[in-house]
Every structure is written in structure tokens, then in C-alpha cells.
Protein backbone atom coordinates (compact mmCIF):
# COMPACT_ATOMS: atom_id res chain seq x y z
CA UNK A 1 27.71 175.05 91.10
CA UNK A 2 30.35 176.80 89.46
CA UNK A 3 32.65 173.89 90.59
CA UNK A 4 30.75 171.54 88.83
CA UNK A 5 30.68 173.35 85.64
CA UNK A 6 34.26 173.70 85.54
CA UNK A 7 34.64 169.86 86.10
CA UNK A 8 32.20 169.24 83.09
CA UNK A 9 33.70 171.48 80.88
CA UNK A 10 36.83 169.81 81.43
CA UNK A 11 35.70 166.59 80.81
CA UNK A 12 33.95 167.14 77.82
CA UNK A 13 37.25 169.13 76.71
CA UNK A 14 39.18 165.77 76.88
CA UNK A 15 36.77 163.78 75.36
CA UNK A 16 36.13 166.23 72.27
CA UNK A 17 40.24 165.66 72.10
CA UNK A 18 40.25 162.38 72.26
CA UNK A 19 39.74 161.28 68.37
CA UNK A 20 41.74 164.36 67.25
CA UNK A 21 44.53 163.49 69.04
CA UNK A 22 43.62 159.53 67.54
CA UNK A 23 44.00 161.28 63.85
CA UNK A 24 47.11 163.56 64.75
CA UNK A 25 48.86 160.18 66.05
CA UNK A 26 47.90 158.04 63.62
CA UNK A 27 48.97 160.68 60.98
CA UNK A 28 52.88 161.27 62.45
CA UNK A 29 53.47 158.04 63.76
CA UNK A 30 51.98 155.48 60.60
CA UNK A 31 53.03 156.86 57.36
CA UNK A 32 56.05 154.96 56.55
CA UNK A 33 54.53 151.67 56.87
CA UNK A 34 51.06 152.97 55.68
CA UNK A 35 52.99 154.21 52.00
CA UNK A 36 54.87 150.58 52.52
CA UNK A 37 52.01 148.55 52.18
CA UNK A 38 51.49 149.23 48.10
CA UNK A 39 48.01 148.18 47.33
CA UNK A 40 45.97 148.57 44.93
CA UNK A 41 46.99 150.46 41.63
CA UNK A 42 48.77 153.18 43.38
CA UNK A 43 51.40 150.79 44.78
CA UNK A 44 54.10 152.29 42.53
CA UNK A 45 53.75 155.49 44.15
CA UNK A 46 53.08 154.37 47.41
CA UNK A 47 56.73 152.87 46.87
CA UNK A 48 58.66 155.82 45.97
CA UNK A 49 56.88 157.90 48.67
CA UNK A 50 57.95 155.51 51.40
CA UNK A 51 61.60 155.20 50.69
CA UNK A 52 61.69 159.16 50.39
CA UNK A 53 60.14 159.16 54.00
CA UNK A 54 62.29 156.28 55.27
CA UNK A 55 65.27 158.84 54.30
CA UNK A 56 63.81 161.76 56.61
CA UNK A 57 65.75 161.53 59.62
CA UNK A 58 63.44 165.07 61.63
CA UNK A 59 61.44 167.30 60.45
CA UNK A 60 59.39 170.62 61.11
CA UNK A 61 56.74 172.04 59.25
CA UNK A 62 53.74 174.77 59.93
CA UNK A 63 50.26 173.46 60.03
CA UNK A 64 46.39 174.26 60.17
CA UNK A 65 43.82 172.16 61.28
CA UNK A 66 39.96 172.36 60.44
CA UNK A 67 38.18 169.80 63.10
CA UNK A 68 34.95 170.06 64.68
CA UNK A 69 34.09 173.84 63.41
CA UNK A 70 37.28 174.50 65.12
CA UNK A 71 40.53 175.78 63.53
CA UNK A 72 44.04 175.42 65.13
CA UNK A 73 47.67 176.27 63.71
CA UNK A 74 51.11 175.93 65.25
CA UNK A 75 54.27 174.29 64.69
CA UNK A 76 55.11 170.51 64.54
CA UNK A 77 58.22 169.07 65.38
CA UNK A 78 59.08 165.41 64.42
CA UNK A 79 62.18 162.56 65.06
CA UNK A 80 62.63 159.19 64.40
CA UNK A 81 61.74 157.13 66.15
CA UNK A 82 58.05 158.45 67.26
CA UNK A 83 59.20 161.69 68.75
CA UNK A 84 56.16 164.40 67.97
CA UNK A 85 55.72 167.92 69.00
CA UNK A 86 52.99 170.15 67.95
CA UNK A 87 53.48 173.91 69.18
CA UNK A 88 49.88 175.81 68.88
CA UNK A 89 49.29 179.46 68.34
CA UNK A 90 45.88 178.47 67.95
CA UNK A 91 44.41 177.83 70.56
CA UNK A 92 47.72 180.21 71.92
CA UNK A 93 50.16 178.01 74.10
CA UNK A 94 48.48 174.79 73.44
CA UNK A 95 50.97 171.63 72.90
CA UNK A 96 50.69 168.19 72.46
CA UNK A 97 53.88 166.18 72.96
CA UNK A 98 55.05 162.43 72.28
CA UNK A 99 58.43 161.48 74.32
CA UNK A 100 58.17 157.76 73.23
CA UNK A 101 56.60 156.73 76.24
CA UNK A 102 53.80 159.57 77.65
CA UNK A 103 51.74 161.63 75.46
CA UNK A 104 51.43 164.82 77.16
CA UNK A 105 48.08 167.35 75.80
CA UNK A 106 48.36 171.02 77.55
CA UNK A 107 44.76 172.39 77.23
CA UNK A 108 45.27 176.31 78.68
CA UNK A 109 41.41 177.01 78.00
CA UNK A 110 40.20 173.96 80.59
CA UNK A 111 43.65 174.62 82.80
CA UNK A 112 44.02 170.50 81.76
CA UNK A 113 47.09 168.57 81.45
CA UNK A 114 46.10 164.92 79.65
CA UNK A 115 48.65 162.08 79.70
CA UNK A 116 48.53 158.94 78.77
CA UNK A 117 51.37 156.10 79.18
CA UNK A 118 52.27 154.15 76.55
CA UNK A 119 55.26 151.81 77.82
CA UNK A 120 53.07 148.93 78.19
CA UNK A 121 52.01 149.37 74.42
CA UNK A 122 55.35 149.97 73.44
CA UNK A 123 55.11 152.26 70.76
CA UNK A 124 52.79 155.12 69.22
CA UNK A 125 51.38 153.01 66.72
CA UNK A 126 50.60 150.82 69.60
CA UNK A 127 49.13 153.36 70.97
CA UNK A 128 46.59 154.40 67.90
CA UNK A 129 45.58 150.39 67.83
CA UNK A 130 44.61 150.56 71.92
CA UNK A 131 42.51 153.96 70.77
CA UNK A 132 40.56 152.13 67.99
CA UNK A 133 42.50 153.15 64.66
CA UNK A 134 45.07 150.69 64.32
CA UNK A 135 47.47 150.31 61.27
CA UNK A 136 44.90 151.77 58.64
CA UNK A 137 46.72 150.50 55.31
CA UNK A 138 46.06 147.41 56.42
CA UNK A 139 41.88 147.89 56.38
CA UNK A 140 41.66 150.29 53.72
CA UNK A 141 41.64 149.90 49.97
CA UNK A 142 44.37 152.89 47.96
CA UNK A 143 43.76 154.35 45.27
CA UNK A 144 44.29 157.71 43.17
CA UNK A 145 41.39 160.21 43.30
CA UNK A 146 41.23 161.71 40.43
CA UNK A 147 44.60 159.33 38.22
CA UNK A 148 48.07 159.11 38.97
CA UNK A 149 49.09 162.61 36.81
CA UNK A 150 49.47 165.82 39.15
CA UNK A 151 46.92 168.15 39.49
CA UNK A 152 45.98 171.54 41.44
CA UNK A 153 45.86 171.40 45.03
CA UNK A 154 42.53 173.22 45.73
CA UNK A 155 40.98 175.57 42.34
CA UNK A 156 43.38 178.29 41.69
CA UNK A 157 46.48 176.46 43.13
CA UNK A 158 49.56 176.50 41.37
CA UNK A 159 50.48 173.62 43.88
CA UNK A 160 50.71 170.11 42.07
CA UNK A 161 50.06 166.95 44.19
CA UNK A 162 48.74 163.69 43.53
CA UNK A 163 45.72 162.97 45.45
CA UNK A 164 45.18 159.97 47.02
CA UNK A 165 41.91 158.26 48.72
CA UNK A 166 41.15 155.39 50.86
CA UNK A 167 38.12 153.62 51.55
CA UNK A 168 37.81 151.49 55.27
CA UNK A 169 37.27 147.76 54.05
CA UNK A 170 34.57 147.23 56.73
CA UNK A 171 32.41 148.96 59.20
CA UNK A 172 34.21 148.53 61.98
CA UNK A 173 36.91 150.93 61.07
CA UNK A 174 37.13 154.81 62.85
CA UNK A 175 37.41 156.60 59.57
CA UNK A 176 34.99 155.98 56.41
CA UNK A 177 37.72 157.43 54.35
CA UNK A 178 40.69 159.20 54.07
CA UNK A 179 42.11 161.65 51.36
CA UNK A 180 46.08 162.63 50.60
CA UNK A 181 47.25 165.14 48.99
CA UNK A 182 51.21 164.54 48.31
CA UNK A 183 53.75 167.57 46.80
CA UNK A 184 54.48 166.32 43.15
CA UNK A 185 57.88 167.64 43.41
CA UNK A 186 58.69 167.28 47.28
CA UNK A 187 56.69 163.79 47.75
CA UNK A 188 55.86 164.89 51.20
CA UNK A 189 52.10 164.86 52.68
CA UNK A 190 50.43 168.33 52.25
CA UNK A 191 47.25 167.66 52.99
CA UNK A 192 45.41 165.29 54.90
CA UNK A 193 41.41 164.66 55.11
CA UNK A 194 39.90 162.21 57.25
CA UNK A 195 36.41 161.81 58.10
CA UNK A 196 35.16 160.12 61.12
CA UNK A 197 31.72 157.04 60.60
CA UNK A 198 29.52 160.04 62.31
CA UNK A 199 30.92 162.53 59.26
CA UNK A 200 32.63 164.12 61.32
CA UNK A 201 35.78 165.81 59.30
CA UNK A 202 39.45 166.63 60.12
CA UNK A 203 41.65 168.65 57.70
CA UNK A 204 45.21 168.49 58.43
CA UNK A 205 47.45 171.03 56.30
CA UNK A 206 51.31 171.33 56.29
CA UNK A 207 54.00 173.74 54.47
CA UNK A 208 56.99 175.18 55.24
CA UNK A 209 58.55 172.20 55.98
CA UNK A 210 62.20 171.83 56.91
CA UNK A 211 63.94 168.33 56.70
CA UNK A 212 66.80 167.13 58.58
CA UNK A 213 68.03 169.32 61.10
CA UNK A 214 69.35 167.15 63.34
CA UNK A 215 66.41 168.07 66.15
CA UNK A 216 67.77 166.95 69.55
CA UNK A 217 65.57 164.80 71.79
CA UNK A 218 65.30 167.64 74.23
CA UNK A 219 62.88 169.00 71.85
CA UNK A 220 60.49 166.61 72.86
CA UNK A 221 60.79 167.40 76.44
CA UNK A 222 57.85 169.65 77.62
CA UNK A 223 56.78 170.55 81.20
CA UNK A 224 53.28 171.42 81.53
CA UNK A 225 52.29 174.28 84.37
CA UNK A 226 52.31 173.34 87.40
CA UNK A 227 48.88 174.94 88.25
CA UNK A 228 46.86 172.99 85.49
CA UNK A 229 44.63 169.89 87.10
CA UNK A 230 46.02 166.11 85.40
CA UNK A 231 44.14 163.68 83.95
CA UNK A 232 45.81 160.15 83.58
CA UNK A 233 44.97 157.51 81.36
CA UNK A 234 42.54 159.88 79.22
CA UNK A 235 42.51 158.21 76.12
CA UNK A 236 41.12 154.73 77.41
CA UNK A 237 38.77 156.92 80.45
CA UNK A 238 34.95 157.22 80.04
């Protein structure tokens, strides 16, 4: 019986994972090309954001995640072209790594490695269109929130960003909407918050970032322990 329990706990680990790990990729591996696509009235900005980011060779930055009553921090790591690490201290010695062909989750609490190949779909955003969320400036309307001048980050900031929101175009899309919240100064993504069609809500925050330092690919190489069980395939298994 205990067995069992272990197995089930497991599996609902991986699928609880599942459209978090949808947002995370979706976030790192579609912003150039989502800021590219200049709809709407914020197209100007969308413009200047996306050549800034088409300049940013690496990058690493802390972050905090609100998802599912569940908060997480760590350390991301990210290279052109589709290269993603994401370094947890909470949950402690959690990772989620993107080579540029496996996606690699290290789940310490269910003693789970998750992988999931994505040769065949040749790239991450690939990947994100085989899980459902495709390439979302092209299904969702842009606009500002609130108008195109800066204002606070949250009440009391002394941050300025310009906040962004987008609305899916039809039903059929994973997110009902998703909010931006870009640096004035820095034009980099501080904020991110996406809800899901069942409300559920993910709230992706970043600082500290550092640009540039020539991160070698080795970063991106991560063996999991050998003792955790694998799971193959986990994104597209029921």
C-alpha cells in the first residue's frame, strides 16, 4: 500500500508540473518574437523591447514564483539559442534544465527525474506548441494596462515599468490572459502574470539580473541523481 501511494504521489507531482513548466517555457523561450509581433497600440514599444532583447546574448537573474498556493525561488540561467536553467532553493535542489534537445525536471520531494525529448520538434518553442500554448502573440490581442507612461510596480514601489496585458483571441487558448510588467529604464521583463481558463494563476518575478557574461554551454549540462525513478515523455503522458 505504501508502494502505491508513492507511485500516485509521483504521478500527480508530474502532472501538477506539467502547465508550470508549459508557462516557464513559453516565458524563456518566446519573448523575442512575442515583443516582435507589434500589435495593437503598443506596437511601438513592443519594437524597442525586442531589439533590446535581440541584443542579449545570456543572461542570469533571481526569481520567485507564486503558482498553485505554492511559492518557489532560485536562480535562472539563460543562452541563445534556447539554453534555460532554473536553479531552486525553493523547493531546495530542485532544477529544471533545457539543453536544446531534452528538458530535464529534478523533483527531490517525489525522488522524480521528468524528461522529455524535443529533437523531433526541433526547438523549445516547438516544444510549448506540442504542450498546447503555442506562439501566444500570435492569438492574443496587446495592449497597455493602465497607458503607455511608467508607473509603480506594485503600491509603494519606487520601481517604474510599463504594464502590459493580453487578452487570448478565442477560447481555445491555455491562458485567458497575460500581464507584463517591463523595467522603464532596463526594458527587461520584471514581472510576469498568467492565468490559466480554470483561473488558475502563475506569478513569475525576476531581479538581479546580469546580462552578457558569456555563460558557457556547460552550464546547461545537469545530471540528475542516479537514485531518482525517470519518467519519459511526461509532458505528452496521461
Amino acid at each position: 500500500m505504501l508502494k502505491n501511494n508513492g507511485k500516485c504521489n509521483k504521478l500527480i507531482a508530474m502532472k501538477k508540473n506539467r502547465l508550470f513548466v508549459a508557462a516557464a517555457l513559453f516565458l524563456f523561450f518566446c519573448p523575442v518574437s512575442f515583443f516582435a509581433q507589434g500589435i495593437t497600440t503598443a506596437s511601438a514599444y513592443f519594437k524597442i523591447v525586442s531589439d533590446y532583447y535581440a541584443t542579449i546574448k545570456d543572461y542570469e537573474a533571481d526569481f520567485d514564483i507564486k503558482a498553485d498556493k505554492q511559492d518557489m525561488s532560485g536562480k535562472v540561467s539563460y543562452k541563445k539559442n534556447n539554453l534555460l536553467r532554473m536553479d531552486f532553493t525553493t523547493p531546495a535542489e530542485q532544477v529544471i534544465c533545457f539543453n536544446g534537445d531534452m528538458l530535464t525536471i529534478y523533483l527531490p520531494d517525489a525522488a522524480a527525474v521528468l524528461q522529455q525529448s524535443v529533437k523531433e520538434e526541433g526547438n523549445a518553442a516547438t516544444l510549448a506548441t506540442a504542450a498546447g500554448l503555442a506562439l501566444m502573440s500570435r492569438y492574443y490581442s496587446v495592449a497597455y494596462e493602465i497607458g503607455q507612461a511608467p508607473v509603480p510596480l506594485e503600491e509603494g514601489s519606487s520601481e517604474k515599468v510599463v504594464k502590459l496585458v493580453l487578452n487570448r483571441r478565442n477560447t481555445s487558448e491555455a491562458f485567458r490572459f497575460i500581464k507584463l510588467a517591463i523595467n522603464a529604464e532596463t526594458k527587461l521583463i520584471r514581472r510576469v502574470e498568467a492565468v490559466t481558463t480554470r483561473g488558475e494563476s502563475f506569478v513569475f518575478n525576476f531581479t538581479d539580473y546580469k546580462l552578457n557574461q558569456d555563460l558557457t554551454e556547460q552550464r546547461f549540462i545537469y545530471d540528475p541523481p542516479s537514485s531518482a525513478n525517470n519518467y519519459n515523455n511526461f509532458l505528452f503522458s496521461e
